[in-house]
PDB file of N, CA and C in Angstrom:
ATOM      1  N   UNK A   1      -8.040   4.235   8.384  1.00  0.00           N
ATOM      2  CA  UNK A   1      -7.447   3.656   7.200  1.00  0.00           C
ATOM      3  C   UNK A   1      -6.155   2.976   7.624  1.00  0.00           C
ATOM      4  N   UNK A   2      -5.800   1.522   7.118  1.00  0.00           N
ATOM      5  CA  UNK A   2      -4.549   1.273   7.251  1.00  0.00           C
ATOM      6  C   UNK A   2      -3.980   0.872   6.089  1.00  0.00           C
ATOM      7  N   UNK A   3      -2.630   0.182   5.995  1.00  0.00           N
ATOM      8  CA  UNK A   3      -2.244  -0.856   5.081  1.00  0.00           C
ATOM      9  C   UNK A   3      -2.577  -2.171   5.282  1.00  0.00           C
ATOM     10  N   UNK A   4      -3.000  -2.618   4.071  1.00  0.00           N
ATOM     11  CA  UNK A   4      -3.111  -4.523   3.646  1.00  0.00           C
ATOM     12  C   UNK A   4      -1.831  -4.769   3.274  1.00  0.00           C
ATOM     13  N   UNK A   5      -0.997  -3.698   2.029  1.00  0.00           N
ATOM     14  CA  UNK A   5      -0.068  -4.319   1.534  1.00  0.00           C
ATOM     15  C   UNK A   5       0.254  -2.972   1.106  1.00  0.00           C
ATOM     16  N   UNK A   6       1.819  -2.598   1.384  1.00  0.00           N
ATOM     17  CA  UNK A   6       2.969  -1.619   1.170  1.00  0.00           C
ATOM     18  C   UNK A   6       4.114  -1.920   0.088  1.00  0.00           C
ATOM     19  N   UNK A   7       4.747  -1.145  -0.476  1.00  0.00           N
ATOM     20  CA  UNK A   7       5.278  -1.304  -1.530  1.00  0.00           C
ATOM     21  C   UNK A   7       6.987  -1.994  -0.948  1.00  0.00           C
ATOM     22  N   UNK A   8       7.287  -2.718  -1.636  1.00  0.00           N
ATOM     23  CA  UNK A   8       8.345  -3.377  -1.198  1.00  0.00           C
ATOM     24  C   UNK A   8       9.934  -3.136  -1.966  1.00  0.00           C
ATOM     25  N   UNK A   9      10.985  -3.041  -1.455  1.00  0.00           N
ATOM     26  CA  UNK A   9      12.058  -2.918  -2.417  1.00  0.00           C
ATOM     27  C   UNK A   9      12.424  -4.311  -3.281  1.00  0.00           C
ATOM     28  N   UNK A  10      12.692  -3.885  -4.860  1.00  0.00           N
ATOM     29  CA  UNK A  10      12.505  -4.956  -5.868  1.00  0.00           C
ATOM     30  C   UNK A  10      13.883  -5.023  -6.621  1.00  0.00           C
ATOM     31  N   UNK A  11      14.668  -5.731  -6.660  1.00  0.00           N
ATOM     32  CA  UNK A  11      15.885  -6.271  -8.062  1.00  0.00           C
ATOM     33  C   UNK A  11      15.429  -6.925  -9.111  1.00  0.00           C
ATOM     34  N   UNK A  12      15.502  -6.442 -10.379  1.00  0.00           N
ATOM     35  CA  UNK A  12      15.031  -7.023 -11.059  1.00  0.00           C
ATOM     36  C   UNK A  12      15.764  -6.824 -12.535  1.00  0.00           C
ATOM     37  N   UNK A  13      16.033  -8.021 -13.403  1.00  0.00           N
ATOM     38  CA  UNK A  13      16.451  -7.477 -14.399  1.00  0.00           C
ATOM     39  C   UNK A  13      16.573  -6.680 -15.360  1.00  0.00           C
ATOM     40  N   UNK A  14      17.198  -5.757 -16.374  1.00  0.00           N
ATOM     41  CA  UNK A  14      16.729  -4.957 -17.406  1.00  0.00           C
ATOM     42  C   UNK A  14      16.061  -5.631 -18.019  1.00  0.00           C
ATOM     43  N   UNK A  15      14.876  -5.296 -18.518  1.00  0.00           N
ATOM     44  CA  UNK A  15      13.940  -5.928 -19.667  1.00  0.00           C
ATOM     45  C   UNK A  15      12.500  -6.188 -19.296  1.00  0.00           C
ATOM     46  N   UNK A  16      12.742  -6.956 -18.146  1.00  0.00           N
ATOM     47  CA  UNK A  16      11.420  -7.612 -17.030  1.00  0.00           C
ATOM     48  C   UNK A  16      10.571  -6.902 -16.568  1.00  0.00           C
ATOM     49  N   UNK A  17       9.810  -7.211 -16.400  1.00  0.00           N
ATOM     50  CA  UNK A  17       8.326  -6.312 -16.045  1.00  0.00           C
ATOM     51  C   UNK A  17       7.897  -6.495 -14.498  1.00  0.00           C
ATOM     52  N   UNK A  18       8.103  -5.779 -14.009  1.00  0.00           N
ATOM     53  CA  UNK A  18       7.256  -5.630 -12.601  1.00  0.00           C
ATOM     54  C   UNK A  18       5.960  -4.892 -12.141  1.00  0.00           C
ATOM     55  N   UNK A  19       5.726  -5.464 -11.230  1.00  0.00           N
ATOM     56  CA  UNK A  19       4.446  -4.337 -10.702  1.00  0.00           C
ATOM     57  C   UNK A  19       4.797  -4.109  -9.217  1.00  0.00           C
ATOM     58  N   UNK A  20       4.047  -2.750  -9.144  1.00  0.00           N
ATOM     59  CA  UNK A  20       4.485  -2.130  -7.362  1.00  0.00           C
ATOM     60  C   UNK A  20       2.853  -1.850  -7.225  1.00  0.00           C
ATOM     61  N   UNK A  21       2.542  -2.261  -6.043  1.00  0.00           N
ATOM     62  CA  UNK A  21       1.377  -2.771  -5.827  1.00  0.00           C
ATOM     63  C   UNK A  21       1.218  -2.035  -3.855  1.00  0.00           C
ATOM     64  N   UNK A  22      -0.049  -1.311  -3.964  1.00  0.00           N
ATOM     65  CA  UNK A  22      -0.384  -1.039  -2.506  1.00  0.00           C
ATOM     66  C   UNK A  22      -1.518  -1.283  -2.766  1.00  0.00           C
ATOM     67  N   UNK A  23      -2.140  -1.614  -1.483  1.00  0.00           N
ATOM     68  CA  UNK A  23      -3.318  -1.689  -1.019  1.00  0.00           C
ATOM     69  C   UNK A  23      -4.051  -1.268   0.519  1.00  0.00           C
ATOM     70  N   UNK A  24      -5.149  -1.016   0.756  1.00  0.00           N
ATOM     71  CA  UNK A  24      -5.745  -0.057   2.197  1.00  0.00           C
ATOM     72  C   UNK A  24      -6.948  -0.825   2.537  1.00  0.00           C
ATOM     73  N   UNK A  25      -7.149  -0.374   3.572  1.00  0.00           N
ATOM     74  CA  UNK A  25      -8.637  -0.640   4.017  1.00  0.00           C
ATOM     75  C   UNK A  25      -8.938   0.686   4.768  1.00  0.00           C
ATOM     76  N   UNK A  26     -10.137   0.633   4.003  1.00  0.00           N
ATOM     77  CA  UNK A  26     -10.582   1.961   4.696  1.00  0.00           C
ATOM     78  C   UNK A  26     -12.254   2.001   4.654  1.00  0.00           C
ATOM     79  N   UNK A  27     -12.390   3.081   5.700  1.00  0.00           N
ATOM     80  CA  UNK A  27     -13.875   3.140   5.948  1.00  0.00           C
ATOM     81  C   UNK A  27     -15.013   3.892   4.520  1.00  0.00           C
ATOM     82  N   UNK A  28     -13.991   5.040   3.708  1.00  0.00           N
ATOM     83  CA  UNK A  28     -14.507   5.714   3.341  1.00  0.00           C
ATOM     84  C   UNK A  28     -13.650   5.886   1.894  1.00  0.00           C
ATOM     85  N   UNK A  29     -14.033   6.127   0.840  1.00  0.00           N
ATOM     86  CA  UNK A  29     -13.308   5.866  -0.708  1.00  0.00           C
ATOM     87  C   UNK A  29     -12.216   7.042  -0.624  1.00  0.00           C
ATOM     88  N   UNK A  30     -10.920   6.239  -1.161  1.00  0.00           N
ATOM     89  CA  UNK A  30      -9.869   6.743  -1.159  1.00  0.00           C
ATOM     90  C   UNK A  30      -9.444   7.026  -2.366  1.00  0.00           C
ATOM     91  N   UNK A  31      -8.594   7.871  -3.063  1.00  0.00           N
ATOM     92  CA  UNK A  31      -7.724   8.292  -3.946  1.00  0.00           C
ATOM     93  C   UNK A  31      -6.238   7.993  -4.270  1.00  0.00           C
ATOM     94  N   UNK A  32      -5.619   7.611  -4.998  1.00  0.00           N
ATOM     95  CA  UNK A  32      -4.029   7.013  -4.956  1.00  0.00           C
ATOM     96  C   UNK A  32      -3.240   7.913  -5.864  1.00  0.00           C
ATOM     97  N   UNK A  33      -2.225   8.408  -5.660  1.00  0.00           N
ATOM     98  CA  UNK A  33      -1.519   9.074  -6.568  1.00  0.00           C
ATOM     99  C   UNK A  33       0.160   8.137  -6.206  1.00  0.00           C
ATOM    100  N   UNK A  34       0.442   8.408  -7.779  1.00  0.00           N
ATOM    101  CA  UNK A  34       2.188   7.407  -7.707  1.00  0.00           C
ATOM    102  C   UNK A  34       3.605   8.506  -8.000  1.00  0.00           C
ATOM    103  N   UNK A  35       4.193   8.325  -7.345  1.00  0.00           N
ATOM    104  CA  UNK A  35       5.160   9.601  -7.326  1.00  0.00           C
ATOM    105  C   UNK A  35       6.696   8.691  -7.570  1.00  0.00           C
ATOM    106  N   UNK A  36       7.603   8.836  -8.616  1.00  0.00           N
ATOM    107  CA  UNK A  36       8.906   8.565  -8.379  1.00  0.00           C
ATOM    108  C   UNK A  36      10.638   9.200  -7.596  1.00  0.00           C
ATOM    109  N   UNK A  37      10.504   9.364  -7.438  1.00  0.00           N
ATOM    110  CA  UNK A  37      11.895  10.831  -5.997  1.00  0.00           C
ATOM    111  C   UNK A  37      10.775  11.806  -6.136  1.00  0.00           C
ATOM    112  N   UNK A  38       9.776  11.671  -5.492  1.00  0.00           N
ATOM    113  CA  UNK A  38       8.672  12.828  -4.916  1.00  0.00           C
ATOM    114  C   UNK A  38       7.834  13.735  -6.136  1.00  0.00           C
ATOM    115  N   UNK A  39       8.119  13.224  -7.660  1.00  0.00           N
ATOM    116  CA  UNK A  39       7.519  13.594  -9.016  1.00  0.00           C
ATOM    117  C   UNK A  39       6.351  12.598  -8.847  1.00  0.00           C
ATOM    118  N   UNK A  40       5.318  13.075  -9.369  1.00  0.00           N
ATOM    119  CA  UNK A  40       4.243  12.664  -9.859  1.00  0.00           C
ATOM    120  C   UNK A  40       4.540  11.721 -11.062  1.00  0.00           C
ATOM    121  N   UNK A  41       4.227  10.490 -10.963  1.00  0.00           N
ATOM    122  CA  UNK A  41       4.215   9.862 -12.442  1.00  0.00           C
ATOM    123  C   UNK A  41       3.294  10.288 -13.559  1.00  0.00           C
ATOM    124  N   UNK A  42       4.319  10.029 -15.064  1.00  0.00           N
ATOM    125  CA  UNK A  42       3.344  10.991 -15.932  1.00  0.00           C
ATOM    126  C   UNK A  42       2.187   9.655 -16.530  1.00  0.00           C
ATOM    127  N   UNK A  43       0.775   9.166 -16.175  1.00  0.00           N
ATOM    128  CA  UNK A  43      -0.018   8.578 -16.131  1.00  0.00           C
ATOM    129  C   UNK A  43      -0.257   8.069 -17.382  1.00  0.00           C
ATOM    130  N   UNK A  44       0.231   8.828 -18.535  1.00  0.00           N
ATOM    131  CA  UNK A  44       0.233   8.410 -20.087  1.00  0.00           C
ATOM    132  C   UNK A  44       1.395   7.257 -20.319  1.00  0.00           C
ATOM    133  N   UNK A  45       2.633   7.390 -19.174  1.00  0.00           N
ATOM    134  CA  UNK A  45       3.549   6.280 -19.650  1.00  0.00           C
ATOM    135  C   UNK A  45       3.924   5.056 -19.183  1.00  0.00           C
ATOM    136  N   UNK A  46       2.950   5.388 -18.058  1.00  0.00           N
ATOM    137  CA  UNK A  46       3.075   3.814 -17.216  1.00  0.00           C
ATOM    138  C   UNK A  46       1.573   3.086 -17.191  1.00  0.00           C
ATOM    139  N   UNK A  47       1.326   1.968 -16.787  1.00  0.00           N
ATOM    140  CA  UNK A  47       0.062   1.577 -17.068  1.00  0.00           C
ATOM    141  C   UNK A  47      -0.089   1.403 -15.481  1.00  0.00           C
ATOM    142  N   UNK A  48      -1.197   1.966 -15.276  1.00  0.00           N
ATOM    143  CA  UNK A  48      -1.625   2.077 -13.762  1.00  0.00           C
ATOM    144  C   UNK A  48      -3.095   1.236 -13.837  1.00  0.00           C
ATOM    145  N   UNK A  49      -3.377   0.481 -12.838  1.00  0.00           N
ATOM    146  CA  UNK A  49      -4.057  -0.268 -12.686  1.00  0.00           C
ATOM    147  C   UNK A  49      -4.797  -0.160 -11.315  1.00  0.00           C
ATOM    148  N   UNK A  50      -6.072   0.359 -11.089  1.00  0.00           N
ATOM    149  CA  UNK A  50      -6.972   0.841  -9.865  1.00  0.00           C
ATOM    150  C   UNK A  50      -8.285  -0.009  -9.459  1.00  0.00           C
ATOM    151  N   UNK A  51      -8.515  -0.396  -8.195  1.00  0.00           N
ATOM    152  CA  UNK A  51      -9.655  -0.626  -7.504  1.00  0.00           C
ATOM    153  C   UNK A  51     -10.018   0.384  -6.272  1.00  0.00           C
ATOM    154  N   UNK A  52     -10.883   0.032  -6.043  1.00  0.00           N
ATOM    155  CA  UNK A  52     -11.925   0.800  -5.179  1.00  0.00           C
ATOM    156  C   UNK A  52     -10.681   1.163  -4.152  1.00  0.00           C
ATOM    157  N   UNK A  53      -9.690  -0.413  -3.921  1.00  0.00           N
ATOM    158  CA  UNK A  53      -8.682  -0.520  -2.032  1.00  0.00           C
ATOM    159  C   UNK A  53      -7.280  -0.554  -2.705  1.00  0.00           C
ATOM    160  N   UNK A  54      -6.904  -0.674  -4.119  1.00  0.00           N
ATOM    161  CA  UNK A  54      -5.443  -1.226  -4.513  1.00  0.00           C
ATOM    162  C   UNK A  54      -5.237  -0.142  -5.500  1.00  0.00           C
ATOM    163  N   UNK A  55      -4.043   0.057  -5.731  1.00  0.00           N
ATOM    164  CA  UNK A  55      -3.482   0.380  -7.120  1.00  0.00           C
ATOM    165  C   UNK A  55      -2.235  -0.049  -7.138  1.00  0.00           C
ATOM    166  N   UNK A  56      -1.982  -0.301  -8.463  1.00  0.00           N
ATOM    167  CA  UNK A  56      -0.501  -0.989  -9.000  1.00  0.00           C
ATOM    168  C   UNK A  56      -0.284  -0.420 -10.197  1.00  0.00           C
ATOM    169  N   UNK A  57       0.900   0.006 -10.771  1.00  0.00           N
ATOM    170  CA  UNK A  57       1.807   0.323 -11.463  1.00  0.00           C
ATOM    171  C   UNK A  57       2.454  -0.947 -12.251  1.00  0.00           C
ATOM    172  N   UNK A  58       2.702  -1.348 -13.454  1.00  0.00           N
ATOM    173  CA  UNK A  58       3.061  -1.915 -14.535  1.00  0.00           C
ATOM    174  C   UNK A  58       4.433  -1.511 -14.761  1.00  0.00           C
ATOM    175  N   UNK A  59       5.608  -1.747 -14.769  1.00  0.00           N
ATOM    176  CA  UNK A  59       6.665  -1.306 -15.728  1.00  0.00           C
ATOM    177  C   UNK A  59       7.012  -2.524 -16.434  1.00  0.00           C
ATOM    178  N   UNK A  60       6.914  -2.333 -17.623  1.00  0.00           N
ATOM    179  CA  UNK A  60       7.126  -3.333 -18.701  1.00  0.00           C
ATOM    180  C   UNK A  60       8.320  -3.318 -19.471  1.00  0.00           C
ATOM    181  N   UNK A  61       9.530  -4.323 -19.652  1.00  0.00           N
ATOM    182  CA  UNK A  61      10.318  -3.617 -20.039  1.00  0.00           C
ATOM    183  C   UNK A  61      11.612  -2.624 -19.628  1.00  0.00           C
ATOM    184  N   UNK A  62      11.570  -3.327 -18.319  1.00  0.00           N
ATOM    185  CA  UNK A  62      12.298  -2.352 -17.545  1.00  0.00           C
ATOM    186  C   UNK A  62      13.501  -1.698 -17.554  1.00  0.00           C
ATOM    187  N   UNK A  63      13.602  -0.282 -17.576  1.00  0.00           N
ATOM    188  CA  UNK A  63      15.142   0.262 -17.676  1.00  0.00           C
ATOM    189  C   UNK A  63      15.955   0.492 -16.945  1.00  0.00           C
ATOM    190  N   UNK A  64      17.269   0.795 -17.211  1.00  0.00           N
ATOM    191  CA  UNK A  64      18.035   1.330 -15.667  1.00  0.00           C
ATOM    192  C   UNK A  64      17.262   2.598 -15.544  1.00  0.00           C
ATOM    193  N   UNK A  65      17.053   3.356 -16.296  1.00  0.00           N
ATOM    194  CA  UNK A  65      16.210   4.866 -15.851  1.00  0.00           C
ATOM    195  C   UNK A  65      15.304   4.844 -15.729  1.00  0.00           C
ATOM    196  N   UNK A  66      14.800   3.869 -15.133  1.00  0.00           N
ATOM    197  CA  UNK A  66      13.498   3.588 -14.310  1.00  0.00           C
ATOM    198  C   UNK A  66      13.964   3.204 -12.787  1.00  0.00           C
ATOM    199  N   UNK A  67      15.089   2.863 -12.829  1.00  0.00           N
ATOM    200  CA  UNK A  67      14.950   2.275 -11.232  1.00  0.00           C
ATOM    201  C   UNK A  67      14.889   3.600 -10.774  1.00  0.00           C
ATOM    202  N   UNK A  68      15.160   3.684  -9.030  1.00  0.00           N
ATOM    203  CA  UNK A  68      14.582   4.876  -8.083  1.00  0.00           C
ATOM    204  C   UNK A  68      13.686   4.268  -6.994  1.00  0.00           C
ATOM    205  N   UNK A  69      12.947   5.083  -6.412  1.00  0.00           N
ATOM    206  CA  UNK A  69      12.672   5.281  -5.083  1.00  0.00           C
ATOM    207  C   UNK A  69      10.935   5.977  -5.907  1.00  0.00           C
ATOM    208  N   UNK A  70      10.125   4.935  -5.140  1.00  0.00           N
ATOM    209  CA  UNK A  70       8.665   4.745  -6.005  1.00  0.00           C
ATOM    210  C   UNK A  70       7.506   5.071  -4.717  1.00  0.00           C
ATOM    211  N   UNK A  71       6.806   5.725  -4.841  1.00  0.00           N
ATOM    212  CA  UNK A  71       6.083   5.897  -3.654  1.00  0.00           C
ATOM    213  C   UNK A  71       4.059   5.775  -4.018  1.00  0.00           C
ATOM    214  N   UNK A  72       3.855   5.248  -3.276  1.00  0.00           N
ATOM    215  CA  UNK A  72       2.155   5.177  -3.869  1.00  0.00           C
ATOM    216  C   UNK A  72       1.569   5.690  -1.968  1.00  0.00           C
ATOM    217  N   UNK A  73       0.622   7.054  -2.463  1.00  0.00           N
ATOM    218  CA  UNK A  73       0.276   7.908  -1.740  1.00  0.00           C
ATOM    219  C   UNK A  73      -1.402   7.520  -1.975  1.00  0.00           C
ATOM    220  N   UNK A  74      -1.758   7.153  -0.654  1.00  0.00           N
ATOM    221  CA  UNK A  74      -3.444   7.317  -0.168  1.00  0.00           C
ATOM    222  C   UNK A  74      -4.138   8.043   0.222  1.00  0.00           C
ATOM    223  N   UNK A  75      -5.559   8.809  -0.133  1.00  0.00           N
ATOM    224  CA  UNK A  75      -5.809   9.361   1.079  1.00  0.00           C
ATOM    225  C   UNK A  75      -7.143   9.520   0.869  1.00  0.00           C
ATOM    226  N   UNK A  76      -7.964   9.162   1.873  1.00  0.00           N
ATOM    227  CA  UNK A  76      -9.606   9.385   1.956  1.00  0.00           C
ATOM    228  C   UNK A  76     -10.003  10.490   2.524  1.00  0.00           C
ATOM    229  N   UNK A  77      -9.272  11.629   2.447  1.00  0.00           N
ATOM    230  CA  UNK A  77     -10.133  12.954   3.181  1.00  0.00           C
ATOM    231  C   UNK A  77      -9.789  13.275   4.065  1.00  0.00           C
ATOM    232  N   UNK A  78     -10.133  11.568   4.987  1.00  0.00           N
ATOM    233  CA  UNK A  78      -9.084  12.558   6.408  1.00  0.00           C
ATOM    234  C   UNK A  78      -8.187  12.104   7.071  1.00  0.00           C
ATOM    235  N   UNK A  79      -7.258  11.344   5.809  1.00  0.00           N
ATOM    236  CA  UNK A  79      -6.125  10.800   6.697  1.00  0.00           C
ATOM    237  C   UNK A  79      -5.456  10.216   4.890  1.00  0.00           C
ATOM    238  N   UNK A  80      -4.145  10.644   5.250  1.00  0.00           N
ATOM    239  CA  UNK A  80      -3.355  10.332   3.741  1.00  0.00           C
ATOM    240  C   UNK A  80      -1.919   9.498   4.651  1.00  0.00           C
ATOM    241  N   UNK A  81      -1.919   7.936   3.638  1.00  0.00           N
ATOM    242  CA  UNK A  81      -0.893   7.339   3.898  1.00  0.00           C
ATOM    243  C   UNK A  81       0.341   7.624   2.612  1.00  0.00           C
ATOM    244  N   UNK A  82       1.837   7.375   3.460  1.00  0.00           N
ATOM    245  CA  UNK A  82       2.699   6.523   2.088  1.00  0.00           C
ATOM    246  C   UNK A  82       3.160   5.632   2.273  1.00  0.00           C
ATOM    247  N   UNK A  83       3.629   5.230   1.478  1.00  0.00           N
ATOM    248  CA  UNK A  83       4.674   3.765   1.375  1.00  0.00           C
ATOM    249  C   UNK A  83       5.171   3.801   0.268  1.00  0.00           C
ATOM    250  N   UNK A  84       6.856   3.569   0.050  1.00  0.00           N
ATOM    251  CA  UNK A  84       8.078   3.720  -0.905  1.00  0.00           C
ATOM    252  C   UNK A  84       8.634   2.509  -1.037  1.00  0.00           C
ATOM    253  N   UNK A  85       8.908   2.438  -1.777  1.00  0.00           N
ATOM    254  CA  UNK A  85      10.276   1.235  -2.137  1.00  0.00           C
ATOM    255  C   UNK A  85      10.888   1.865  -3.007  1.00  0.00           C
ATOM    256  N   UNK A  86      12.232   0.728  -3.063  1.00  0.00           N
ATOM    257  CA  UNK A  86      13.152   0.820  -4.254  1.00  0.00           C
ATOM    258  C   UNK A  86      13.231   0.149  -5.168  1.00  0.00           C
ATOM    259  N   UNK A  87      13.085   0.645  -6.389  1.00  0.00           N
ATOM    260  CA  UNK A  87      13.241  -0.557  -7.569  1.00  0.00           C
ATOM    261  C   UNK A  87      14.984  -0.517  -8.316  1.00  0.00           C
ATOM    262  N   UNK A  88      15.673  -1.660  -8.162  1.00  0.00           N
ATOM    263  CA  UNK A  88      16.870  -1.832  -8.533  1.00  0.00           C
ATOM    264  C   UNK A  88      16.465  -2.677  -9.920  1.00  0.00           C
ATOM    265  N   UNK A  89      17.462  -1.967 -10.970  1.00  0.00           N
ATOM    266  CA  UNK A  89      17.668  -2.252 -12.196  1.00  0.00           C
ATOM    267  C   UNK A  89      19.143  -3.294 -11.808  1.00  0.00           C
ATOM    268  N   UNK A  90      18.940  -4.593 -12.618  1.00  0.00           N
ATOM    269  CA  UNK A  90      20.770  -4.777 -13.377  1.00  0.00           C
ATOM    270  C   UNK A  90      20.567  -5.756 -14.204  1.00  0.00           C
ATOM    271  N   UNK A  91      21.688  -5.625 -14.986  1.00  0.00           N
ATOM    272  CA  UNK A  91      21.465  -5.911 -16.290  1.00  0.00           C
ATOM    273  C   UNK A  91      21.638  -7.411 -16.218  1.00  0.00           C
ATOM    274  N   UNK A  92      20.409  -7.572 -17.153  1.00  0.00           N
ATOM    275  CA  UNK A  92      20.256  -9.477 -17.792  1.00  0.00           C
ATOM    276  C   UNK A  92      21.602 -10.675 -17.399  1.00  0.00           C
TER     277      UNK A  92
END
């Protein structure tokens, strides 16, 4: 399994909507979980968006208590990747 595409550190205004976006290649079907400072995101409040090789995260609207340190975790069984960024809030 590797990376296609790792999560990148983002500035972005209060209000604006971003997406944090990974993607893999792998031999064998993988699983993605999204974690913010090492918490599990709660899946009811963000809109998460999945394929078979990608998942991306939606924040719509963005707050300062949303920025942080964002991590999207892979893993097909027998081998689990991460990749983090930072999302910077400032205001309009």
């Amino acid at each position: 399994m590797q990376w296609i595409k790792i999560l990148k550190n983002i500035t972005e205004n209060g209000g604006s909507r971003i997406v944090l976006e990974c993607q893999v290649k792998s031999s064998y079907p993988v699983s993605f979980n999204w974690y913010r400072y090492n918490n599990p995101l709660d899946k009811r409040r963000y809109s998460i968006d999945q394929t078979t090789f990608r998942s991306s995260i939606y924040l719509n609207n963005l707050k300062e208590s949303e920025a942080g340190f964002y991590t999207c975790e892979v893993s097909n069984g027998f081998q689990t990747l991460t990749s983090t960024g930072f999302v910077r809030v400032k205001n309009p």
